[in-house]
C-alpha atoms as a PDB file:
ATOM      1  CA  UNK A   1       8.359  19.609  -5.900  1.00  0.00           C
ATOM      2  CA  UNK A   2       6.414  19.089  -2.924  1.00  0.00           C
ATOM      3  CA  UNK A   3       5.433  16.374  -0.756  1.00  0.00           C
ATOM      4  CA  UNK A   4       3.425  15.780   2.508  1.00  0.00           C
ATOM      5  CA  UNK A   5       5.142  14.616   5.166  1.00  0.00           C
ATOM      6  CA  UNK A   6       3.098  12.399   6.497  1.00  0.00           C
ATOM      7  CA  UNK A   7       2.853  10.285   3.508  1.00  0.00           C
ATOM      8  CA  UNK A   8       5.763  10.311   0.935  1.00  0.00           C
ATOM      9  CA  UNK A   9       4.838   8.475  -2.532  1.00  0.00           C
ATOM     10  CA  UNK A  10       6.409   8.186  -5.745  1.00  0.00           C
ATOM     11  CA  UNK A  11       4.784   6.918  -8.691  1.00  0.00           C
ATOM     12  CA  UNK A  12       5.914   6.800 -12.612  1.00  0.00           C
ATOM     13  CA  UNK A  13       4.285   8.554 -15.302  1.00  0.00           C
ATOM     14  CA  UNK A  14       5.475   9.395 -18.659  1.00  0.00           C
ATOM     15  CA  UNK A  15       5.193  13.126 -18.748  1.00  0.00           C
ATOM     16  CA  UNK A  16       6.937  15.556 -16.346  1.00  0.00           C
ATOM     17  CA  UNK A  17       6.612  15.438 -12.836  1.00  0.00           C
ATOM     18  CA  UNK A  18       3.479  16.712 -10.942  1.00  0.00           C
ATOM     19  CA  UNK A  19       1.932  17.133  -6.758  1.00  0.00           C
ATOM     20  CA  UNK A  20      -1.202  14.826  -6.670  1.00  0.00           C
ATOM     21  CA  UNK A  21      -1.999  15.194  -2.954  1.00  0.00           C
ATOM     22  CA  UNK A  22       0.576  13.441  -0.874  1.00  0.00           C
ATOM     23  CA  UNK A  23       1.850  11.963  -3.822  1.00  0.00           C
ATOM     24  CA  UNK A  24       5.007  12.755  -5.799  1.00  0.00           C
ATOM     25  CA  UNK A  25       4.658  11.943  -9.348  1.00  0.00           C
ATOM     26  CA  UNK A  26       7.851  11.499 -10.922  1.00  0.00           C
ATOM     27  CA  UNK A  27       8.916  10.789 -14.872  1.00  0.00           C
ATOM     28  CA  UNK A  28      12.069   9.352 -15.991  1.00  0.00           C
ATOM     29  CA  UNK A  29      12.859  12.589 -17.689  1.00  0.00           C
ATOM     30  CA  UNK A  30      12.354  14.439 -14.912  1.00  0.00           C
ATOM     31  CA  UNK A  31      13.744  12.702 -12.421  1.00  0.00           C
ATOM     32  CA  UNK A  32      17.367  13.475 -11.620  1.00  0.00           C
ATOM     33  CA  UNK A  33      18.370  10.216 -10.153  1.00  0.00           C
ATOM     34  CA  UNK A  34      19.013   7.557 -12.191  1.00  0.00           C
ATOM     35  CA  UNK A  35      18.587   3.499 -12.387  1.00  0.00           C
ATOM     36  CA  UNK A  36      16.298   1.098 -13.751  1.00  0.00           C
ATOM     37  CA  UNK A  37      13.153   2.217 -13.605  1.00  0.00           C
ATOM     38  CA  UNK A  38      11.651  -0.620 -11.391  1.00  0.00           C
ATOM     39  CA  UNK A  39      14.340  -0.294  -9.098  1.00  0.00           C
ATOM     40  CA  UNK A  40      14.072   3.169  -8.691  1.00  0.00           C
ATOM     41  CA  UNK A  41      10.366   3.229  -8.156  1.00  0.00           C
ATOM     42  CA  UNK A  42      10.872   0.832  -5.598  1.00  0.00           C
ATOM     43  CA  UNK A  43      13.924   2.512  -3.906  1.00  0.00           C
ATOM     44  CA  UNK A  44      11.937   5.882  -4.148  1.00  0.00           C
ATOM     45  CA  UNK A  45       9.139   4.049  -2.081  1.00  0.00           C
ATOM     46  CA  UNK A  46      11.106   2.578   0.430  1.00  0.00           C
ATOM     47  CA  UNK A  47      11.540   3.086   4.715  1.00  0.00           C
ATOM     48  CA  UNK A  48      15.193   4.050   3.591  1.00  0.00           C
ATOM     49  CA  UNK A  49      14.297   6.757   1.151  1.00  0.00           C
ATOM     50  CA  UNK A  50      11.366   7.955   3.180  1.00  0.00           C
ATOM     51  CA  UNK A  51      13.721   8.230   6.374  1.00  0.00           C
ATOM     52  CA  UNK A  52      16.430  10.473   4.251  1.00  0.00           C
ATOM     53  CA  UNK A  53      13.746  12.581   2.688  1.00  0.00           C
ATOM     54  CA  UNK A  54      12.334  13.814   6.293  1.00  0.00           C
ATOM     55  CA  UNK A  55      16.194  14.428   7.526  1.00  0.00           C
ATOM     56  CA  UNK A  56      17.101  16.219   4.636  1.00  0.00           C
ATOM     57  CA  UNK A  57      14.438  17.774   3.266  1.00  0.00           C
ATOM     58  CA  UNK A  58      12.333  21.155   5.032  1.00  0.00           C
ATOM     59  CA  UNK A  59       9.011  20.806   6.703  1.00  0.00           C
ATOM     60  CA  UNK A  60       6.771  23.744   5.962  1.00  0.00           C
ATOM     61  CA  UNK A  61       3.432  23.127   7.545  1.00  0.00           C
ATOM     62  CA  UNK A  62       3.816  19.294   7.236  1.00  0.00           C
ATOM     63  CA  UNK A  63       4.782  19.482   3.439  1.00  0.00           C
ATOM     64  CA  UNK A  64       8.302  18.837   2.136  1.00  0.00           C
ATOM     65  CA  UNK A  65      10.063  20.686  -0.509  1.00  0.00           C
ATOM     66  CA  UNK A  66      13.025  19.547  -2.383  1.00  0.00           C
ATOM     67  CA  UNK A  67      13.784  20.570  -5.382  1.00  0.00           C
ATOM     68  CA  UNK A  68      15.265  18.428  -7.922  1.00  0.00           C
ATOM     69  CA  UNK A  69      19.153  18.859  -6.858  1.00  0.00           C
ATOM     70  CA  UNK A  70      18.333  17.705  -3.610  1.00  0.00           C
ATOM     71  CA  UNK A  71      16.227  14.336  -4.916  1.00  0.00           C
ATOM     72  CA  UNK A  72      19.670  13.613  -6.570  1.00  0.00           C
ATOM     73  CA  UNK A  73      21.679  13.474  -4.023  1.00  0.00           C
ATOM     74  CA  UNK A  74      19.549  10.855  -2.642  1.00  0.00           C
ATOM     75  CA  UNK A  75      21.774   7.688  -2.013  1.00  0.00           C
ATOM     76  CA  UNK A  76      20.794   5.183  -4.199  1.00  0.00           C
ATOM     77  CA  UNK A  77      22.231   1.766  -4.658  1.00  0.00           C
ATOM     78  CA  UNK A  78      24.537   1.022  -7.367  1.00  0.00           C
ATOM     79  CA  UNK A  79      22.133  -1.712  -9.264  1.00  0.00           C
ATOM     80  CA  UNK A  80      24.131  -4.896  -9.637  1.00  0.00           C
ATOM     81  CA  UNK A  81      22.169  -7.341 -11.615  1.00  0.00           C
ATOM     82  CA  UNK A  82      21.746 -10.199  -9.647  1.00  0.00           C
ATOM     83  CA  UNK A  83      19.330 -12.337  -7.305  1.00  0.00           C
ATOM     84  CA  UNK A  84      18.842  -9.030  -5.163  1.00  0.00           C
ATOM     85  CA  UNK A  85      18.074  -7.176  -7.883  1.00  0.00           C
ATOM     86  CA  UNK A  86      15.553  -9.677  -9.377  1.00  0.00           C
ATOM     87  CA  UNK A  87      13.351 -10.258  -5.434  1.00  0.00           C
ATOM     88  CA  UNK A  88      13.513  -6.032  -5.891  1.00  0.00           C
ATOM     89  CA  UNK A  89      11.725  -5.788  -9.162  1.00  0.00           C
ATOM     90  CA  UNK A  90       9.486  -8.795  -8.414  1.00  0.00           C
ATOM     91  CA  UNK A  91       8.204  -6.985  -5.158  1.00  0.00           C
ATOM     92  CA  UNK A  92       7.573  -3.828  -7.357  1.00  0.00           C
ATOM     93  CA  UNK A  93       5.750  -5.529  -9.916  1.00  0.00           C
ATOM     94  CA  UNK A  94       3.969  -7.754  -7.057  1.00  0.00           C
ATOM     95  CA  UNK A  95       2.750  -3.998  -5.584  1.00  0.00           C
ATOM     96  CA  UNK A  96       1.828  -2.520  -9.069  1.00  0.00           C
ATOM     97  CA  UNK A  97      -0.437  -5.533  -9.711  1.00  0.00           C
ATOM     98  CA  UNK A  98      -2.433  -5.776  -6.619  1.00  0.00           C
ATOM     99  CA  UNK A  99      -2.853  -1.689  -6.331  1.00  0.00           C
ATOM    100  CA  UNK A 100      -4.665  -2.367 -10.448  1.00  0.00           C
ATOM    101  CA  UNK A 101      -6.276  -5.456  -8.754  1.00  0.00           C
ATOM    102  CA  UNK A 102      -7.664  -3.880  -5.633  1.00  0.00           C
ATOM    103  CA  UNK A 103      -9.449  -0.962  -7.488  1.00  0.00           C
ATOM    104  CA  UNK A 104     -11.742  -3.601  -9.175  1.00  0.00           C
ATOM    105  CA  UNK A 105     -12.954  -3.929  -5.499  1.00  0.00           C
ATOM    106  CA  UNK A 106     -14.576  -0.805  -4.515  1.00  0.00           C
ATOM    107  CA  UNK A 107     -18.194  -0.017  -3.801  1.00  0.00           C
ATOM    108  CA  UNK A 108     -18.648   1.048  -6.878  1.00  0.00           C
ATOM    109  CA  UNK A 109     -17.718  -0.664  -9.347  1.00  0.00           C
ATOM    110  CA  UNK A 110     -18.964  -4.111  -7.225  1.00  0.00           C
ATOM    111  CA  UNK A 111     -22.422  -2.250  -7.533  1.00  0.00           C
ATOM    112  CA  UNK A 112     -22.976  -1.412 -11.492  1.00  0.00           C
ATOM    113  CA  UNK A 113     -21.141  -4.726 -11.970  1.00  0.00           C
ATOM    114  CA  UNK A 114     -23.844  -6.853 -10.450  1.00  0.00           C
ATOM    115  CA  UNK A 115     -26.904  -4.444 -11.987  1.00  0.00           C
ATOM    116  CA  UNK A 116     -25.167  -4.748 -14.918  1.00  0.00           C
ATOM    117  CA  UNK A 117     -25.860  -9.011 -14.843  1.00  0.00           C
ATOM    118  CA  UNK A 118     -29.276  -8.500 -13.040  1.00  0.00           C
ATOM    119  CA  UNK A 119     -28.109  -9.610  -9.953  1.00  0.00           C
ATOM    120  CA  UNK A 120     -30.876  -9.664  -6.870  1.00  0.00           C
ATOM    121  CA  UNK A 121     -30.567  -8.205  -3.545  1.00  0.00           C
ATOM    122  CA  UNK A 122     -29.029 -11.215  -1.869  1.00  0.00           C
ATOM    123  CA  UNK A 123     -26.550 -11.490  -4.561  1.00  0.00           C
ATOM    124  CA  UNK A 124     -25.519  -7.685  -4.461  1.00  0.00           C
ATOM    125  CA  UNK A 125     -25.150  -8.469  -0.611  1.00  0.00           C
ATOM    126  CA  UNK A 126     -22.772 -11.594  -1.026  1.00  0.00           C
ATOM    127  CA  UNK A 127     -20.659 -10.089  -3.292  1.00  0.00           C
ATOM    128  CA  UNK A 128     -20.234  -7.106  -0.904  1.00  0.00           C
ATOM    129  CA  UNK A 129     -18.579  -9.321   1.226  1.00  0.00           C
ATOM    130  CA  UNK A 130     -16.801 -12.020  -1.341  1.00  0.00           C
ATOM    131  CA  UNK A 131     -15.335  -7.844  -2.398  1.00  0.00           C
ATOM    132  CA  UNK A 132     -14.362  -7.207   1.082  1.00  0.00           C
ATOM    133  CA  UNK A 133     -12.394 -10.669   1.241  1.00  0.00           C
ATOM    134  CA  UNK A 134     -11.019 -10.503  -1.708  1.00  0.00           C
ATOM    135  CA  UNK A 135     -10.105  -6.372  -1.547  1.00  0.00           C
ATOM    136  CA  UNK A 136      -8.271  -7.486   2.054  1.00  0.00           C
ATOM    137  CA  UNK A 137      -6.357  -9.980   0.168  1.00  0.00           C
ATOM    138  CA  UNK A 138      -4.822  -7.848  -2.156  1.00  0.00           C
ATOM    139  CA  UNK A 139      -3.959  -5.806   0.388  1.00  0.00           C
ATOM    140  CA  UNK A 140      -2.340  -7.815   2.938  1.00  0.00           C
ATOM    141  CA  UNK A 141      -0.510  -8.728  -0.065  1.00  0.00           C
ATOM    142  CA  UNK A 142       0.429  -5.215  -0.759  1.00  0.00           C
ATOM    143  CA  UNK A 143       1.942  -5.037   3.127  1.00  0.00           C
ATOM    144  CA  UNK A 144       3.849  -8.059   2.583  1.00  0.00           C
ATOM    145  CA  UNK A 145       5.861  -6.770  -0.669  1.00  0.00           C
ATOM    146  CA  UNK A 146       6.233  -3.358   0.463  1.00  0.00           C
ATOM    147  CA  UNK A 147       8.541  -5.620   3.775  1.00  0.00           C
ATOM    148  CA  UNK A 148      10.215  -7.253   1.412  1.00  0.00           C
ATOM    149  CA  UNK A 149      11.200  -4.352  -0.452  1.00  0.00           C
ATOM    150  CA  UNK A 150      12.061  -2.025   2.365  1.00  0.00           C
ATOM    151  CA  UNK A 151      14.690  -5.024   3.923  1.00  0.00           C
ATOM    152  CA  UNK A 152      16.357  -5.480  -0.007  1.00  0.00           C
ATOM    153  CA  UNK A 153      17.216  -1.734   0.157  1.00  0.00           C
ATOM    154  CA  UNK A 154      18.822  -2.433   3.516  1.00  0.00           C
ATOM    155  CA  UNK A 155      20.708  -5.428   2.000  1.00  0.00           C
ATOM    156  CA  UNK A 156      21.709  -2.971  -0.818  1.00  0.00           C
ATOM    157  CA  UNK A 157      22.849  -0.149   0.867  1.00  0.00           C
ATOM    158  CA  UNK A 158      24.343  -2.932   3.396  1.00  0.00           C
ATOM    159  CA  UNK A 159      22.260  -1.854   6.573  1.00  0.00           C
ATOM    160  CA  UNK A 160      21.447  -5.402   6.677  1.00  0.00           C
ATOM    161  CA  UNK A 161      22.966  -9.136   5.742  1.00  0.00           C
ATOM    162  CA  UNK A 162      21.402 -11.131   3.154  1.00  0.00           C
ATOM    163  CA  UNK A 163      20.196 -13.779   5.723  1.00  0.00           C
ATOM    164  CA  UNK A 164      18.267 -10.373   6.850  1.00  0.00           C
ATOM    165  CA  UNK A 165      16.379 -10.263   4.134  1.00  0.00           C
ATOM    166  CA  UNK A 166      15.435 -13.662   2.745  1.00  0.00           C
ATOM    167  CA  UNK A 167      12.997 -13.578   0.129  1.00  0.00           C
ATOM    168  CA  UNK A 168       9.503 -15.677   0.259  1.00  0.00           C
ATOM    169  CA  UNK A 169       8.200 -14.574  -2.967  1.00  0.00           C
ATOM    170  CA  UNK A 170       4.336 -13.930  -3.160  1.00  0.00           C
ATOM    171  CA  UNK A 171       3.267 -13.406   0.607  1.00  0.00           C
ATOM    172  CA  UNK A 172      -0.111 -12.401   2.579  1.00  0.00           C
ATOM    173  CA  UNK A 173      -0.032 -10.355   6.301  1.00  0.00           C
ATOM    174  CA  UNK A 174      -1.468  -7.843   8.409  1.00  0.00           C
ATOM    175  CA  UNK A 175       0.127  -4.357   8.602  1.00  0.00           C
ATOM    176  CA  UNK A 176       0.220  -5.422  12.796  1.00  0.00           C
ATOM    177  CA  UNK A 177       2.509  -8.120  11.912  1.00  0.00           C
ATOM    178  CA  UNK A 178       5.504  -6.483  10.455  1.00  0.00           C
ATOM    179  CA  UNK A 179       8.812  -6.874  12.562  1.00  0.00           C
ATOM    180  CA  UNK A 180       8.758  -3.198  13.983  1.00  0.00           C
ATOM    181  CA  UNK A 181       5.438  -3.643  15.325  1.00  0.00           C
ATOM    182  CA  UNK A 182       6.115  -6.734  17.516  1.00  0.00           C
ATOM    183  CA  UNK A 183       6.475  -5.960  21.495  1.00  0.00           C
ATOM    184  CA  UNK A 184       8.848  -8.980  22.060  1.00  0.00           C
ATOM    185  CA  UNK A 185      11.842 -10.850  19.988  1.00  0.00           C
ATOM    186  CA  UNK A 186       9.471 -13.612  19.414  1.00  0.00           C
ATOM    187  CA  UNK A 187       7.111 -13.516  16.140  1.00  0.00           C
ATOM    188  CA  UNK A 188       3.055 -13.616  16.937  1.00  0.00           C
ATOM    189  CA  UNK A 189       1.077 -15.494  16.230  1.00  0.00           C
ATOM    190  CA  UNK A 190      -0.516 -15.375  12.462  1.00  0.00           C
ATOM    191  CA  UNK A 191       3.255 -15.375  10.187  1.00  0.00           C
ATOM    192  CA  UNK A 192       4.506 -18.957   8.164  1.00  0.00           C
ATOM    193  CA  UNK A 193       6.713 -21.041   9.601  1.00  0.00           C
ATOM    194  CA  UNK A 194       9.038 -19.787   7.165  1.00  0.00           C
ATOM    195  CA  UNK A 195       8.136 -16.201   7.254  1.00  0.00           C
ATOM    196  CA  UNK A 196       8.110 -16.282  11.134  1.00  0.00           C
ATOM    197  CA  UNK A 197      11.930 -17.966  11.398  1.00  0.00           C
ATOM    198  CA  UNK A 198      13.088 -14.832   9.240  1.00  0.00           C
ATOM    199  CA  UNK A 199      11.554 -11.794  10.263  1.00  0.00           C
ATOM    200  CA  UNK A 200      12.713 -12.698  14.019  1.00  0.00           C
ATOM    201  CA  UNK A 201      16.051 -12.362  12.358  1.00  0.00           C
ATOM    202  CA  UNK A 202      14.954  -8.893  10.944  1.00  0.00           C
ATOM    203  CA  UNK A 203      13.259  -8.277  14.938  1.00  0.00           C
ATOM    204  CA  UNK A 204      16.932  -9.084  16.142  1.00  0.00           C
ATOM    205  CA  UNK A 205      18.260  -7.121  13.521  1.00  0.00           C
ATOM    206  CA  UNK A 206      16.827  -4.210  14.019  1.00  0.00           C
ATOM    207  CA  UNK A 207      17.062  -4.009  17.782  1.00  0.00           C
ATOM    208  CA  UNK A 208      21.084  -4.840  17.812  1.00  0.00           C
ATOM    209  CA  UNK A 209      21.891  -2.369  15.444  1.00  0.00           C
ATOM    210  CA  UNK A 210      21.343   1.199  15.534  1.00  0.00           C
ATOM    211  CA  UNK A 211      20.925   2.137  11.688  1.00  0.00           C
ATOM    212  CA  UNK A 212      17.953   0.021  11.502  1.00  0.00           C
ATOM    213  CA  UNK A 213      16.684   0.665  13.872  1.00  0.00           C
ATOM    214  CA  UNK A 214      16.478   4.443  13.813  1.00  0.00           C
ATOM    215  CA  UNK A 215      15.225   3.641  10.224  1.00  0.00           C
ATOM    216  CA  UNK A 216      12.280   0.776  11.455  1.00  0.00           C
ATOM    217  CA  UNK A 217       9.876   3.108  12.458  1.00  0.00           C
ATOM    218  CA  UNK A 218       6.042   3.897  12.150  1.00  0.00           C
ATOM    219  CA  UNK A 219       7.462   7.582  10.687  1.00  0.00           C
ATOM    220  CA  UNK A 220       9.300   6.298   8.256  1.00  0.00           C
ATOM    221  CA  UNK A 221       7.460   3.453   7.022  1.00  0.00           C
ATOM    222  CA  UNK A 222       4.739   2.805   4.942  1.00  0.00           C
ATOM    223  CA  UNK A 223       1.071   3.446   6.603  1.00  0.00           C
ATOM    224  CA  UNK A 224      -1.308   0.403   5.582  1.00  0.00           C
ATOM    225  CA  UNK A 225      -5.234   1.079   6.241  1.00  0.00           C
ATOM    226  CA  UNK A 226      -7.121  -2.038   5.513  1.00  0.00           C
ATOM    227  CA  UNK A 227     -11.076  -1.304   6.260  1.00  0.00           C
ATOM    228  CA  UNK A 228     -13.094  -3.407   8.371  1.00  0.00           C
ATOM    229  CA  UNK A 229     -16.061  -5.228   7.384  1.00  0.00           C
ATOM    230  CA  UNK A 230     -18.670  -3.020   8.442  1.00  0.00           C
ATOM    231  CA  UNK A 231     -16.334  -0.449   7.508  1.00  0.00           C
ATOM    232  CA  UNK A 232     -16.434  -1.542   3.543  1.00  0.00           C
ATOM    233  CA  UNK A 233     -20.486  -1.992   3.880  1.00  0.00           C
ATOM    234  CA  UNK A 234     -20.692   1.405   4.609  1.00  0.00           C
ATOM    235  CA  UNK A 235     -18.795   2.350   1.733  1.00  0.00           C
ATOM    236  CA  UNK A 236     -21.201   0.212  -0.111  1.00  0.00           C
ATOM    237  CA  UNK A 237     -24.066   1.968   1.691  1.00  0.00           C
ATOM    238  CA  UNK A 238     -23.213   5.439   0.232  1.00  0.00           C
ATOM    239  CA  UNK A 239     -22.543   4.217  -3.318  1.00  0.00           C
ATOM    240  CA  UNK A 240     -25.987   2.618  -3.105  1.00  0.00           C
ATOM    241  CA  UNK A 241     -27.208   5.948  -1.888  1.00  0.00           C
ATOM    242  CA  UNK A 242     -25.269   7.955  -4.327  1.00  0.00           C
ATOM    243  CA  UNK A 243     -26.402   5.705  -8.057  1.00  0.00           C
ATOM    244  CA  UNK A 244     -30.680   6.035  -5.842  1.00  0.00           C
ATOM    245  CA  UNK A 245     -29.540   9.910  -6.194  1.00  0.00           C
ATOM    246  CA  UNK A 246     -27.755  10.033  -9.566  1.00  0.00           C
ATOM    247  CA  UNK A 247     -29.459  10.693 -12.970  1.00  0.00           C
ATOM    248  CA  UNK A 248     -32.426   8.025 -13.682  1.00  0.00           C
ATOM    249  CA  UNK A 249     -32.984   7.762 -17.506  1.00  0.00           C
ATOM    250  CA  UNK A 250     -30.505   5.130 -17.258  1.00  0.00           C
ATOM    251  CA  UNK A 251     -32.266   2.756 -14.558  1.00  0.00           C
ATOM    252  CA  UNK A 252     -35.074   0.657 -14.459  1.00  0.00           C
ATOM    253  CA  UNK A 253     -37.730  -0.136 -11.592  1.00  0.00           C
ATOM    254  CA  UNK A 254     -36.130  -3.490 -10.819  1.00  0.00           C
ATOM    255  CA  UNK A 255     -32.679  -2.185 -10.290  1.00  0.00           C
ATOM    256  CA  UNK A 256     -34.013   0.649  -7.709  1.00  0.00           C
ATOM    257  CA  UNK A 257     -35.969  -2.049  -6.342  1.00  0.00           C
ATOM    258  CA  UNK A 258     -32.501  -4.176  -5.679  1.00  0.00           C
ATOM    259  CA  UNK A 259     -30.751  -1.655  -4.667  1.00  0.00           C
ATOM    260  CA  UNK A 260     -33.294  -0.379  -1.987  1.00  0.00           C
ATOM    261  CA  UNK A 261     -33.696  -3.465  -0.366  1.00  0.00           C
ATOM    262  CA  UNK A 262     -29.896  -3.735  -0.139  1.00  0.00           C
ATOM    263  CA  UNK A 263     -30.277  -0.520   1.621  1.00  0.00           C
ATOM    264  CA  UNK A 264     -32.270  -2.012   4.176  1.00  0.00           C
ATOM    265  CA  UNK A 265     -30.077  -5.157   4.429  1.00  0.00           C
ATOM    266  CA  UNK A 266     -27.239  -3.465   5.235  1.00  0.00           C
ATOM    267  CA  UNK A 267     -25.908  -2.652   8.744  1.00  0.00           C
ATOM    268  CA  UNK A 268     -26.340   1.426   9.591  1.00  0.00           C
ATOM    269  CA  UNK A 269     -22.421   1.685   9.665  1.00  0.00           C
ATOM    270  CA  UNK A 270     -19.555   4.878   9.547  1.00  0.00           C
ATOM    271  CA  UNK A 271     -17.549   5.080   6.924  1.00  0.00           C
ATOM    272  CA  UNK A 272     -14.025   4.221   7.092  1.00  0.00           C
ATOM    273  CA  UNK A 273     -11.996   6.695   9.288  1.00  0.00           C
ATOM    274  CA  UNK A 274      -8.090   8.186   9.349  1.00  0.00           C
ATOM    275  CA  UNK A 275      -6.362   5.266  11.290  1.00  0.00           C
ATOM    276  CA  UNK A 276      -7.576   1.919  12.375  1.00  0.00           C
ATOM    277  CA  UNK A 277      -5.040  -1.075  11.651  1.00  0.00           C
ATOM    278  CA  UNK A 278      -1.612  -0.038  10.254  1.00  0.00           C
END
């Protein structure tokens, strides 16, 4: 198997393990390491697995190669069913359904959606920004599980104490906000009251003890790129450009007509670029 360094992902599929990119496709059947499947998933796709895969594992040309004796002696938690267990596979499922949720959101799909229903230009153009709200959502959603998750493994494998990693259920930040990123013991501005009071006890956490924090950092953590505005227009911009391109027995006057003068609407703007908020 082989994964890029800069990025390492696990999904499940049913069939055998396969390299999509920088992401490691992995199967119950072939995956040496065993546990609930949830569990593992989530385990697989945590700061603590990420950190042991790029200390163990050899970096040729920024990919990683382990074969599957050395993915087994990753050190997983012994799964005790329990309330741990339960705020584990709740964050899982919690990332699983906003990743389906946030594809529903792309240029697009947002595009044939609202030719499909006749839509005008100024319709197209609010719902290219009711898509960009609602895509960020999801996301900041997505970066809000994927903390949760990565401070239950440290709870499991007993890196941290359970007050370290209290549990808020469904939650909503910015990548910028997460504990490691702060500059100061005190949380910023923009976290719950609730939220805030806890993750300055993961911020203490992780600057008092040394296992953390040589784990709570940007190389072992997950990378979150949420687009700006004028960011997701010009993805917009080229999938308007792309369907004017595409094959036309399928479209009508009107619908070129709409989708030109969306053109024009539209802000001149770069697509989205390697970086930006994480």
């Amino acid at each position: 198997s082989i994964m890029s360094s800069a990025s390492v992902r696990f999904v499940q599929l049913p069939g055998p393990g396969v390299l999509a990119g920088s992401v490691l496709l992995l199967s119950p059947v072939s995956t040496p390491v065993q546990g609930p499947p949830s569990l593992l998933l989530g385990y697989l796709n945590s700061s603590t697995a990420s950190f042991w895969l790029r200390h163990h594992l050899s970096d040729l040309n920024g990919l990683l190669r382990a074969t599957p004796a050395q993915v087994s002696e990753l050190p997983v938690p012994i799964w005790q069913h329990g309330p741990l267990t339960e705020a584990l596979d709740a964050c899982v499922l919690e990332l699983l359904n906003c990743a389906a949720q946030v594809k529903f959101f792309d240029a697009r799909t947002i595009l044939l959606g609202e030719l499909s229903r006749g839509s005008e230009a100024e319709t197209l153009q609010r719902a290219v920004v009711r898509a960009f709200v609602q895509r960020e959502q999801f996301l900041r959603r997505m970066v809000f599980a994927q903390e949760e998750l990565d401070w239950l493994i440290y709870q499991a494998l007993d890196l941290a104490p359970a007050t370290g990693a209290d549990s808020f259920g469904v939650g909503a930040v910015l990548p910028e906000l997460r504990p490691f990123c702060w500059t100061s013991r005190q949380a910023p501005f923009g976290l719950s009251e609730g939220v805030a009071a806890s993750w300055q006890r993961r911020r203490a956490l992780l600057l008092d003890e040394d296992r953390l924090s040589a784990i709570e950092r940007p190389g072992y953590k997950r990378q979150w790129r949420l687009p700006t505005l004028s960011e997701h227009q010009g993805e917009f911009r080229a999938a308007c450009a792309a369907w004017l391109r595409g094959p036309t027995e399928k479209r009508d006057l009107s619908e070129v007509r709409v989708v030109d003068e969306v053109l024009r609407r539209l802000p001149a703007q770069d697509l989205p670029k390697e970086g930006g908020r994480s």
